[in-house]
N, C-alpha and C. Protein backbone atom coordinates (compact mmCIF):
# COMPACT_ATOMS: atom_id res chain seq x y z
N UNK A 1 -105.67 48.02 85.51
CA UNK A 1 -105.39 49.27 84.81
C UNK A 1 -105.23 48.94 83.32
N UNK A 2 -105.54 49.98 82.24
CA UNK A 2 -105.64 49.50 80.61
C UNK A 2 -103.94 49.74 80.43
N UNK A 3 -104.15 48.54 79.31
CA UNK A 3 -102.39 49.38 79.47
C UNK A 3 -102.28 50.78 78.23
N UNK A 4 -103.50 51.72 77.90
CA UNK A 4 -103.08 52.99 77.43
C UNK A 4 -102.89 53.57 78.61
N UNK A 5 -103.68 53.83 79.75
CA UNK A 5 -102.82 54.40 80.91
C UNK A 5 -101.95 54.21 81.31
N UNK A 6 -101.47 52.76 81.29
CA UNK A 6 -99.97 52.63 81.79
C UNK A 6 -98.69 53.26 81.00
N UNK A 7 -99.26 53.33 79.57
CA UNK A 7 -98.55 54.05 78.57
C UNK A 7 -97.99 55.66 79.06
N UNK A 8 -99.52 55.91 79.24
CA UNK A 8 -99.30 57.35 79.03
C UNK A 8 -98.74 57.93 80.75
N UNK A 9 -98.92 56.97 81.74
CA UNK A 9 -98.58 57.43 82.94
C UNK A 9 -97.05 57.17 82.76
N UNK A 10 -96.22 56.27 81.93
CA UNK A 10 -94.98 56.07 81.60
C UNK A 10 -94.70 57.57 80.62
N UNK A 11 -95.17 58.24 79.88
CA UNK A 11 -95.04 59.43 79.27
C UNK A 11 -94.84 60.12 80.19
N UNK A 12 -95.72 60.48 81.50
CA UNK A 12 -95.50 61.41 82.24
C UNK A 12 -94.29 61.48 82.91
N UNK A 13 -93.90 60.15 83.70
CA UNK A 13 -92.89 60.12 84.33
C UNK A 13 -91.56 60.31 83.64
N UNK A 14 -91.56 59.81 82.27
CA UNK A 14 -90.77 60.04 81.31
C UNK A 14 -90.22 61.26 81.12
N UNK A 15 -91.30 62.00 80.71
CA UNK A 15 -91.40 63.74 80.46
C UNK A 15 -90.95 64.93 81.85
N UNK A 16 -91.17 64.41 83.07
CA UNK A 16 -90.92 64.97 84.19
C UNK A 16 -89.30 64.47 84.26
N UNK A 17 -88.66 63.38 84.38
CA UNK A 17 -87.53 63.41 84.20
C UNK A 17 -86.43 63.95 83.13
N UNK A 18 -86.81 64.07 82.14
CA UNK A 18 -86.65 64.51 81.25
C UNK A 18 -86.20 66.00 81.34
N UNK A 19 -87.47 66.68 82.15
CA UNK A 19 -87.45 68.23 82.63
C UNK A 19 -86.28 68.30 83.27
N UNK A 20 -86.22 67.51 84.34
CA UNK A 20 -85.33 67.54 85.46
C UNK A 20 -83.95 66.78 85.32
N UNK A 21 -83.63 67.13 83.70
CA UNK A 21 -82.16 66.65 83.14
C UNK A 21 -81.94 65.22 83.67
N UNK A 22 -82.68 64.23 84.18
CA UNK A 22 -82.85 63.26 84.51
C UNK A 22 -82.37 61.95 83.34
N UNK A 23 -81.92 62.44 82.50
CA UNK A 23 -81.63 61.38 81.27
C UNK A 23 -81.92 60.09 81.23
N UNK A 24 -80.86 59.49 82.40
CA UNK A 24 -80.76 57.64 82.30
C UNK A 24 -81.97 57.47 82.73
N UNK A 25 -82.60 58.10 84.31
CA UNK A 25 -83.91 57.24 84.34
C UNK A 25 -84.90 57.57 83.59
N UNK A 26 -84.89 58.66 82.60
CA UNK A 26 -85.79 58.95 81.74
C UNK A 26 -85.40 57.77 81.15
N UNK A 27 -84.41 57.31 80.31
CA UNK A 27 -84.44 56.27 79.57
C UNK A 27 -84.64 54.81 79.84
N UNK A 28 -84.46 54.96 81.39
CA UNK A 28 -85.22 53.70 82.16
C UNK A 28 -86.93 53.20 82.35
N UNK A 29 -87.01 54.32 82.23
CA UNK A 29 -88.86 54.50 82.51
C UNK A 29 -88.95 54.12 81.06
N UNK A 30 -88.37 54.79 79.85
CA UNK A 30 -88.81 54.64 78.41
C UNK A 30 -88.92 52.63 78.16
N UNK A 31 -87.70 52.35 78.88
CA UNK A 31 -87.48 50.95 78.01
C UNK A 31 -88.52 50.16 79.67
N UNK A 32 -88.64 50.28 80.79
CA UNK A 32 -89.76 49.81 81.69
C UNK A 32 -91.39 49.78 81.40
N UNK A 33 -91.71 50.88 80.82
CA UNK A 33 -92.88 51.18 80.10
C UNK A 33 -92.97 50.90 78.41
N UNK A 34 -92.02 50.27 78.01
CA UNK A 34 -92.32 49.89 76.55
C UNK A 34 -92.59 51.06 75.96
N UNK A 35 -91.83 52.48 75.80
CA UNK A 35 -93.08 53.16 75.29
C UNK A 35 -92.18 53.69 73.73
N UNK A 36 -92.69 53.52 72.88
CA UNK A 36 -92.01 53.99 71.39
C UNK A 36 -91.84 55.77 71.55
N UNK A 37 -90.48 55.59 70.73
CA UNK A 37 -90.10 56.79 70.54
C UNK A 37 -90.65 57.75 70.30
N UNK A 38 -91.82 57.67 69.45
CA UNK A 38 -92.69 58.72 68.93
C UNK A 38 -93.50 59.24 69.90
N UNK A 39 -93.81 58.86 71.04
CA UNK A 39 -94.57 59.27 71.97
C UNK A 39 -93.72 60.35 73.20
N UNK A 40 -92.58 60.58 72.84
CA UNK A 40 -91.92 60.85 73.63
C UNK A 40 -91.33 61.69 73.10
N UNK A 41 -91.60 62.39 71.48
CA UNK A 41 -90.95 63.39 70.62
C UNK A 41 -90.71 64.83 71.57
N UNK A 42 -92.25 65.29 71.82
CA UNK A 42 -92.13 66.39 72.95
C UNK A 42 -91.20 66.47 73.66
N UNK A 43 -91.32 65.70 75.07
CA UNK A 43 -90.39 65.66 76.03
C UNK A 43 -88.98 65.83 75.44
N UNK A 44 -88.05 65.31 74.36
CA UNK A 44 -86.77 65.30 74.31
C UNK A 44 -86.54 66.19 73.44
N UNK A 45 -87.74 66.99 72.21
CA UNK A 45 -87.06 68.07 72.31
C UNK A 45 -87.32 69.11 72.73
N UNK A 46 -88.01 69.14 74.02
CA UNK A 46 -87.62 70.41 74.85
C UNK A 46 -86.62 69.98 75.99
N UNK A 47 -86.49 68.68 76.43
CA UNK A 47 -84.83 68.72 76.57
C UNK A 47 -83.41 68.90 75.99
N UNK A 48 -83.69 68.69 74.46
CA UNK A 48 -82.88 68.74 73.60
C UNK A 48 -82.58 70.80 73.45
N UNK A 49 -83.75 70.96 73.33
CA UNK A 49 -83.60 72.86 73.10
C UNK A 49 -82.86 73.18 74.27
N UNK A 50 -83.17 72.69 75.61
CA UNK A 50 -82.38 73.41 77.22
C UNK A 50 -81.31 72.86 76.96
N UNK A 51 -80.86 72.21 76.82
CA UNK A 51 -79.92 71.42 76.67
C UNK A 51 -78.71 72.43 75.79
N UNK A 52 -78.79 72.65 74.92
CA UNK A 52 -79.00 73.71 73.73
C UNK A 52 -78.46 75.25 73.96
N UNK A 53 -79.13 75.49 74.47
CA UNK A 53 -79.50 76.80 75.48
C UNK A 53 -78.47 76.76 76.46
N UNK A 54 -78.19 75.85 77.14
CA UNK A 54 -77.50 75.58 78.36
C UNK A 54 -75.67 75.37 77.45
N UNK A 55 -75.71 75.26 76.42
CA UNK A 55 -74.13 75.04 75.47
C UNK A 55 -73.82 73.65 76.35
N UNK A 56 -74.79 72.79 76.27
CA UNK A 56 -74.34 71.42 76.90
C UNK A 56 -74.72 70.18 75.06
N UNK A 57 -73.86 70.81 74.60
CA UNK A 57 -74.39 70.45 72.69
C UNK A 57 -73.47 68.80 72.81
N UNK A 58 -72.82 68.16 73.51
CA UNK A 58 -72.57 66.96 73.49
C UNK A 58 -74.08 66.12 74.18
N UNK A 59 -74.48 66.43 75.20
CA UNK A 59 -75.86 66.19 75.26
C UNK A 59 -76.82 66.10 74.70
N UNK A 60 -76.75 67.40 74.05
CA UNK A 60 -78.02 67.71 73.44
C UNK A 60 -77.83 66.33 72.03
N UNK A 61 -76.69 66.21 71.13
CA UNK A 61 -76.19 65.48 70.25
C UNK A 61 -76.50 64.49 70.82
N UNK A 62 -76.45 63.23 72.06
CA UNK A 62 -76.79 62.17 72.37
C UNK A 62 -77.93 61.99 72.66
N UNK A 63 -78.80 62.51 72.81
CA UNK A 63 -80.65 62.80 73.03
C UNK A 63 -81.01 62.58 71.96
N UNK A 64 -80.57 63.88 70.64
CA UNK A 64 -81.09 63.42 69.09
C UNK A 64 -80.46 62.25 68.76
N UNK A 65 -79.45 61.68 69.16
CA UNK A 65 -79.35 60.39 68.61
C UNK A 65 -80.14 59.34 69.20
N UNK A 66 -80.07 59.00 70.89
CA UNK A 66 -80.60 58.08 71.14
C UNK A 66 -82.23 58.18 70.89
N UNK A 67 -83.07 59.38 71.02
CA UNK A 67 -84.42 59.30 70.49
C UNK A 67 -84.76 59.60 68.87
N UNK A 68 -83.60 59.29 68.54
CA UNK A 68 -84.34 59.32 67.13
C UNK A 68 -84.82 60.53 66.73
N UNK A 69 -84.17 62.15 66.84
CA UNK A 69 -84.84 63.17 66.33
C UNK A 69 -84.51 63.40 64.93
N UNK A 70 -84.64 64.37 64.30
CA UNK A 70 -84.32 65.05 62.80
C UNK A 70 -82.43 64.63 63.06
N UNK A 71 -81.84 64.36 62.15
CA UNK A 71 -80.69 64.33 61.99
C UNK A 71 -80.02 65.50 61.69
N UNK A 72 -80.73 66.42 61.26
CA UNK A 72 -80.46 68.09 61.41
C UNK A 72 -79.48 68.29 62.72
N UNK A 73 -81.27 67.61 63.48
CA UNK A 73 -80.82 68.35 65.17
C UNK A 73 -79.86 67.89 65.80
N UNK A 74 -79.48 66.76 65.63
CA UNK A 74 -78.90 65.88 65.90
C UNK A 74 -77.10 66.25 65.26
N UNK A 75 -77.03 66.54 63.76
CA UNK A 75 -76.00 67.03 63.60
C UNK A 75 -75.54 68.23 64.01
N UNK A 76 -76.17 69.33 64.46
CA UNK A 76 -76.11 70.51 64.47
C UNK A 76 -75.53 70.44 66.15
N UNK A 77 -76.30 69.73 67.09
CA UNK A 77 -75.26 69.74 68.35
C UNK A 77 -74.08 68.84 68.19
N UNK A 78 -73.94 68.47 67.00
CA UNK A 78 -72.50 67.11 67.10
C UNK A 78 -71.43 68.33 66.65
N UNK A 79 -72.07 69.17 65.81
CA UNK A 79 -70.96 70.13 64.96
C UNK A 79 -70.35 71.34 66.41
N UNK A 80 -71.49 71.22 67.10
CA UNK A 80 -71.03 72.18 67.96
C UNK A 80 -70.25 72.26 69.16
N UNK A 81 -70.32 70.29 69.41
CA UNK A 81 -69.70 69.70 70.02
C UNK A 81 -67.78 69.82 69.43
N UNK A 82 -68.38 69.42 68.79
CA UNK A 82 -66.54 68.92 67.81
C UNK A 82 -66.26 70.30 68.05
N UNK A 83 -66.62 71.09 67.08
CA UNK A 83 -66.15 72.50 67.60
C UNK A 83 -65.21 73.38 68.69
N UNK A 84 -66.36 73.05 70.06
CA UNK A 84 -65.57 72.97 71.03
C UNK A 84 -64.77 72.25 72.05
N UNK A 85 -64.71 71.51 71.49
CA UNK A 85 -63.36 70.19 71.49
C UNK A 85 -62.44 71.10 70.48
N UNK A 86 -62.72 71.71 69.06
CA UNK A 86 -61.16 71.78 68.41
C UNK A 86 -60.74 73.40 69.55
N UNK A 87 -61.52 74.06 70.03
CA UNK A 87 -61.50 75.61 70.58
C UNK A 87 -60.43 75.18 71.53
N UNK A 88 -60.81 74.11 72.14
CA UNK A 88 -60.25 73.93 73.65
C UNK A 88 -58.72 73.02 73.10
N UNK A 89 -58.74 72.98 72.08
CA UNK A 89 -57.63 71.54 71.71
C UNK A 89 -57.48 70.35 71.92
N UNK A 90 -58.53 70.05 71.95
CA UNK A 90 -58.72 68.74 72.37
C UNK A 90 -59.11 67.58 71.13
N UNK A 91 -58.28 67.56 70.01
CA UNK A 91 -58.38 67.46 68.61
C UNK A 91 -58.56 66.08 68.70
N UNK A 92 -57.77 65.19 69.12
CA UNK A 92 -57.75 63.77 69.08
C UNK A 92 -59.59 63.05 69.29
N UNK A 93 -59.74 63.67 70.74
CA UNK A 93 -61.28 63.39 70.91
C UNK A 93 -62.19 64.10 70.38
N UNK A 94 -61.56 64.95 69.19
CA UNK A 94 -62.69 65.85 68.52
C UNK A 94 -62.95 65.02 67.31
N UNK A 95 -62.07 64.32 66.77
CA UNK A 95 -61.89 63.61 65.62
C UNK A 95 -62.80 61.85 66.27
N UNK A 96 -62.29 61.53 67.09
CA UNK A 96 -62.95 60.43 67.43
C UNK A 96 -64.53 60.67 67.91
N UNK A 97 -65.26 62.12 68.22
CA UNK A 97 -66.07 62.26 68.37
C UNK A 97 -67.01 62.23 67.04
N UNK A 98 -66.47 63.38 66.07
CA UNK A 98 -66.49 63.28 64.64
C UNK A 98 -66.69 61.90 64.03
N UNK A 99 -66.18 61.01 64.02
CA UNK A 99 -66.60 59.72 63.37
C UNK A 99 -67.46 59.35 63.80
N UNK A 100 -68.09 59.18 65.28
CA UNK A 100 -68.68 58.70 66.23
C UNK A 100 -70.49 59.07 65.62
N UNK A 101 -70.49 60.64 65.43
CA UNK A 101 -71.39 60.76 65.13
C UNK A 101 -71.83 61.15 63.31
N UNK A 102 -70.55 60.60 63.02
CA UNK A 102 -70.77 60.26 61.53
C UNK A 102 -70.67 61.68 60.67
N UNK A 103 -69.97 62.91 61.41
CA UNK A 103 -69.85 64.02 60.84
C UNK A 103 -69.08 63.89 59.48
N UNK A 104 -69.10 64.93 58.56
CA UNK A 104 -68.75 64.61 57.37
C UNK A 104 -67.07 64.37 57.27
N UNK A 105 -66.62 63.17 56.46
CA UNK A 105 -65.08 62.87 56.75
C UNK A 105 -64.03 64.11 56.61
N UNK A 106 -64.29 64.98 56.15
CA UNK A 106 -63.19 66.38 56.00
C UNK A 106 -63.46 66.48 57.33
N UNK A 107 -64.05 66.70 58.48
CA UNK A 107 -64.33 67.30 59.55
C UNK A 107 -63.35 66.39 60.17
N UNK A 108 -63.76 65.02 60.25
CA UNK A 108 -63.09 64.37 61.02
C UNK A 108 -61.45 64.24 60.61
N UNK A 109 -61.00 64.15 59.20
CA UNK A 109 -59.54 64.41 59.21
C UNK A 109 -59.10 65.58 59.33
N UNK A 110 -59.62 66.63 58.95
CA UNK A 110 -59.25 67.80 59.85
C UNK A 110 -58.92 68.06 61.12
N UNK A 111 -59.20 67.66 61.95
CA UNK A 111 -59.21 67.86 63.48
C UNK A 111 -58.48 66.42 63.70
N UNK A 112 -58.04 65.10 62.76
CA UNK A 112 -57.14 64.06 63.28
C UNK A 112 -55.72 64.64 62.56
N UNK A 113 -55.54 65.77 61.53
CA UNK A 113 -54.51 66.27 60.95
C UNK A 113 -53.77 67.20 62.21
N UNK A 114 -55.07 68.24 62.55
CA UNK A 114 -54.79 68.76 63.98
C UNK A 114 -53.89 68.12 65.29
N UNK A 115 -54.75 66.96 65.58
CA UNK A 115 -54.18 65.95 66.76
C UNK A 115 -52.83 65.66 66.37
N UNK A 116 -52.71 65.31 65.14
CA UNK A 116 -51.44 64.71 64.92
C UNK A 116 -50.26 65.44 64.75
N UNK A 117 -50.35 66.70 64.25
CA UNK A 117 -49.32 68.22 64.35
C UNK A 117 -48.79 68.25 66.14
N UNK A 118 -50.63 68.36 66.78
CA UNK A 118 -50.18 68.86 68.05
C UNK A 118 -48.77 68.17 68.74
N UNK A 119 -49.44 66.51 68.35
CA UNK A 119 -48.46 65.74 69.22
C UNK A 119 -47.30 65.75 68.66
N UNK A 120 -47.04 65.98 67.67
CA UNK A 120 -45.63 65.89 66.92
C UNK A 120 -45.03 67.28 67.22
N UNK A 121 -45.81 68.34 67.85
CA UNK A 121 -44.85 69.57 68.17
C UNK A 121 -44.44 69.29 69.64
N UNK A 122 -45.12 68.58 70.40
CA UNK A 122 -45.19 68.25 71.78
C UNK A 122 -44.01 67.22 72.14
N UNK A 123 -43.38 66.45 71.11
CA UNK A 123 -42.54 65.41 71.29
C UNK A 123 -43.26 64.01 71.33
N UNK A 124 -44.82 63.99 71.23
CA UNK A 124 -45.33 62.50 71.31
C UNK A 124 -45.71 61.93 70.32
N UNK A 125 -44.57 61.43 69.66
CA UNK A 125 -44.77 60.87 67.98
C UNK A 125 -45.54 59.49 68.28
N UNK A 126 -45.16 58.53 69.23
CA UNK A 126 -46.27 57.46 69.14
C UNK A 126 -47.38 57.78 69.36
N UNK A 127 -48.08 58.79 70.18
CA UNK A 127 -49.31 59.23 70.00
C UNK A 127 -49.45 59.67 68.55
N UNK A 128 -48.93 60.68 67.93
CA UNK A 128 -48.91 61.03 66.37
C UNK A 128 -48.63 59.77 65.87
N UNK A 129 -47.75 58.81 66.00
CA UNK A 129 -48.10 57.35 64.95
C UNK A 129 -49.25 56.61 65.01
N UNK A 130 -49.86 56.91 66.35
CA UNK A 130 -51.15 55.74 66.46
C UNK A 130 -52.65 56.70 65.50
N UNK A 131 -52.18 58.30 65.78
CA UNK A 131 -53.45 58.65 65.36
C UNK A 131 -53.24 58.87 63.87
N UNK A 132 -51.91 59.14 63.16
CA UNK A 132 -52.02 58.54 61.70
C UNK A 132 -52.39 57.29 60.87
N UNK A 133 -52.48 56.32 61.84
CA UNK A 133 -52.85 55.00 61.76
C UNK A 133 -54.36 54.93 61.83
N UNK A 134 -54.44 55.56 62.68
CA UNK A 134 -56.38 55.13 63.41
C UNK A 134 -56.93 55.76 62.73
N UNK A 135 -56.53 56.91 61.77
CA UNK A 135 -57.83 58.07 60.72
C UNK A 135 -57.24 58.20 59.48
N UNK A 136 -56.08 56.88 59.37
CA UNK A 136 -55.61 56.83 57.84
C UNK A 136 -55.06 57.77 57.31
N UNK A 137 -54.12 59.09 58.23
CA UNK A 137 -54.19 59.51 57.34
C UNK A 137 -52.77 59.96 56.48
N UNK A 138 -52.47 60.65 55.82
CA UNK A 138 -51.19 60.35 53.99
C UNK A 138 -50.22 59.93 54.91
N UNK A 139 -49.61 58.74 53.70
CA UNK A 139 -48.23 58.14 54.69
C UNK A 139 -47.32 59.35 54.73
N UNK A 140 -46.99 60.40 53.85
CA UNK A 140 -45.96 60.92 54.61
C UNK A 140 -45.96 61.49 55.71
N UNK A 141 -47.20 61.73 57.06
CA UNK A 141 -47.57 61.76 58.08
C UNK A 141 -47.12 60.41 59.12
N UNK A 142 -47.76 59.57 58.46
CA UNK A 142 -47.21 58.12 59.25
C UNK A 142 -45.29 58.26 59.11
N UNK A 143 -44.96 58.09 57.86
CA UNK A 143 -43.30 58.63 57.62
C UNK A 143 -42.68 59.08 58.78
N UNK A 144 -43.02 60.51 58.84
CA UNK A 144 -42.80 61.76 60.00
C UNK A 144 -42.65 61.05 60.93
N UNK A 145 -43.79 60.62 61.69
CA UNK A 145 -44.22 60.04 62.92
C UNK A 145 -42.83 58.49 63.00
N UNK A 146 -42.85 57.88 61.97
CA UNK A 146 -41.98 57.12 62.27
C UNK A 146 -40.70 57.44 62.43
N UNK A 147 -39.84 58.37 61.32
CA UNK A 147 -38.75 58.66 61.78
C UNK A 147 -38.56 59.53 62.84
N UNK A 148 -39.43 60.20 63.47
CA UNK A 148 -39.20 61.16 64.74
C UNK A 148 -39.52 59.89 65.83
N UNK A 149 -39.75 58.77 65.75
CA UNK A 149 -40.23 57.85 66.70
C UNK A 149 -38.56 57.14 66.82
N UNK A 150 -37.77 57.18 65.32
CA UNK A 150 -36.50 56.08 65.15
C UNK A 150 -36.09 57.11 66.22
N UNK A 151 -35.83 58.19 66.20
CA UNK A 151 -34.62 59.17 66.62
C UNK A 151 -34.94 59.59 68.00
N UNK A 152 -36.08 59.32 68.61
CA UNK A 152 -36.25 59.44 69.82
C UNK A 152 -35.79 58.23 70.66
N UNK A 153 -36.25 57.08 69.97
CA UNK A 153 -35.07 55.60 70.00
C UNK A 153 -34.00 55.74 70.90
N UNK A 154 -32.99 55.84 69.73
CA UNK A 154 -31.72 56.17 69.53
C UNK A 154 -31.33 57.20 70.42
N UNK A 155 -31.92 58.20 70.33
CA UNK A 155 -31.47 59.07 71.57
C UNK A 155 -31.11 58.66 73.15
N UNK A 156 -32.26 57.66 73.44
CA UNK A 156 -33.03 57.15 74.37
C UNK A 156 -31.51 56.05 74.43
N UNK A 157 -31.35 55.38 73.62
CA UNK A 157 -30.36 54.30 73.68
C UNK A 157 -31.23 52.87 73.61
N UNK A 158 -32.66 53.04 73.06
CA UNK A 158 -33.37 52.02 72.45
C UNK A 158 -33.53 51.31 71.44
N UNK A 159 -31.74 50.81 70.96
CA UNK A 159 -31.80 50.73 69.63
C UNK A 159 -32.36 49.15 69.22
N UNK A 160 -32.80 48.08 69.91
CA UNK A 160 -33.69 47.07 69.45
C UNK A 160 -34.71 48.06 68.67
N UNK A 161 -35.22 48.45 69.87
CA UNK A 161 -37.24 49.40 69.60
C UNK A 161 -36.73 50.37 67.94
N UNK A 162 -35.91 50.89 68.06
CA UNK A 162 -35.62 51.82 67.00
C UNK A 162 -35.28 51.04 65.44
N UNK A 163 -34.90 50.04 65.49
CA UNK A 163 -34.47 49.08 64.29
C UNK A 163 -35.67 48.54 64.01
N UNK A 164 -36.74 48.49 64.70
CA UNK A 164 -38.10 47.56 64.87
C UNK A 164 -38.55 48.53 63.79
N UNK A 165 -39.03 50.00 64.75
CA UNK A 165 -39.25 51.03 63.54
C UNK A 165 -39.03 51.25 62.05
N UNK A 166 -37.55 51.10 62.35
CA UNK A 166 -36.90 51.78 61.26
C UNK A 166 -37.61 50.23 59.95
N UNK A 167 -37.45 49.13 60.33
CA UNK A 167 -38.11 48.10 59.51
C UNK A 167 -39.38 48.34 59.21
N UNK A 168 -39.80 48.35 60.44
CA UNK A 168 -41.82 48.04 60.52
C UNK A 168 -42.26 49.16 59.18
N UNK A 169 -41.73 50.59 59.31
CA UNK A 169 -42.05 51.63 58.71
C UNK A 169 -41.28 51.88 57.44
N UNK A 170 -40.26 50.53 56.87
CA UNK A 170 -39.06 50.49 55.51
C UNK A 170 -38.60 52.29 55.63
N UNK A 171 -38.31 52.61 56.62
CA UNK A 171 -37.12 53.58 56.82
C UNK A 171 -35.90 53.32 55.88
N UNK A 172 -35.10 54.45 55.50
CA UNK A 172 -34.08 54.43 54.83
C UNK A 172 -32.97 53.21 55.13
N UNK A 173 -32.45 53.09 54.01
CA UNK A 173 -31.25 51.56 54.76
C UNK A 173 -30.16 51.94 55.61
N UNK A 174 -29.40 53.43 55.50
CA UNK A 174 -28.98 53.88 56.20
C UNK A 174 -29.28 54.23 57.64
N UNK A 175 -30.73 54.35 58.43
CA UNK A 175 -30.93 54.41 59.25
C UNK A 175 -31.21 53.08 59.83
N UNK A 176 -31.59 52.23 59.25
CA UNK A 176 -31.76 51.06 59.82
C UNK A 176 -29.89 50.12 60.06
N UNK A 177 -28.94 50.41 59.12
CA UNK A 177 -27.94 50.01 59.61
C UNK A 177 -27.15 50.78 60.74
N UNK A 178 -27.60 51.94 60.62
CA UNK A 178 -27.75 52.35 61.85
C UNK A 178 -27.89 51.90 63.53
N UNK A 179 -29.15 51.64 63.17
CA UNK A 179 -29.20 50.77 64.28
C UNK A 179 -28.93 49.23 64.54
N UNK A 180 -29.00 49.00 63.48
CA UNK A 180 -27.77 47.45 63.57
C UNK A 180 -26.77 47.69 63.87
N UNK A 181 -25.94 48.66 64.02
CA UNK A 181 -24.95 48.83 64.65
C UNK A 181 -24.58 48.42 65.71
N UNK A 182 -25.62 49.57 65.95
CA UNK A 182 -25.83 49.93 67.95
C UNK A 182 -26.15 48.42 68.44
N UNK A 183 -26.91 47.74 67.86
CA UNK A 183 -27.36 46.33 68.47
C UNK A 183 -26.27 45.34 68.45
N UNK A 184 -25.66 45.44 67.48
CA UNK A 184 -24.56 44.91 67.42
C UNK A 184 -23.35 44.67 68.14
């Protein structure tokens, strides 16, 4: 057999899975058949459009990325993705999605400013300390997160863990003798 038929019989099978939301072994047949991206533009974006159509836009966003489409298309299901991640509240993985696909940085600290409110109204300041940490963002956020972390401590009767804080984060000297106290 020539190998342009083997090519193009790898297109077909490609393109039929493809139809049939078949993704991975579409992308199995792609890298089994050697076959370059460009040959395969069709097929993914009329999976990419159903896809689309279907409000399955985290999909559709990993198709334009892994085949290489317009970065348009490609951003336009990432935006719609994040989106509904912030609708549903799901801010933390909206922000880590956001970087992921390289959305513009206001997007992504927006929705890690989000995450980090949520958890700090919720009572989970080490979640709010790790995600002020992980998206950088203004220390008086990290601050917050630390002293609502000392005083949950202390409450707790964790005053090693709480003196750790109150140092790690140069908390006031008063709160940190504070908890030298208690250790004491």
């Amino acid at each position: 057999m020539m190998p342009e038929n083997n090519l193009d019989e790898g297109v077909r099978r490609f393109s039929l899975k493809m139809a049939q939301g078949a993704y991975k072994e579409a992308a199995k047949i792609k890298s089994d058949f050697g076959i370059p991206s460009t040959m395969l533009r069709d097929a993914v974006e009329t999976a990419y459009d159903a896809t689309m159509k279907k409000g399955d836009y985290s999909i559709a966003a990993d198709l334009a990325k892994q085949y290489d489409l317009p970065v348009e298309m490609r951003n336009e299901a990432a935006l719609r993705s994040f989106h509904r991640k912030i609708d549903s509240e799901f801010f933390r993985a909206a922000a880590e999605y956001a970087r992921e696909f390289n959305l513009p940085e206001e997007v992504v600290r927006e929705a890690a400013i989000q995450a980090f409110n949520k958890s700090i109204s919720f009572g989970l300041v080490k979640n709010a300390a790790e995600i002020a940490e992980e998206f950088e963002l203004p220390e008086s956020m990290k601050m917050e997160a630390a002293r609502k972390s000392f005083e949950q401590h202390m409450r707790a009767g964790l005053y090693r863990k709480a003196l750790k804080i109150a140092q790690k984060y140069k908390l006031s000297e008063d709160l940190i003798e504070e908890a030298q106290k208690k250790v004491s």
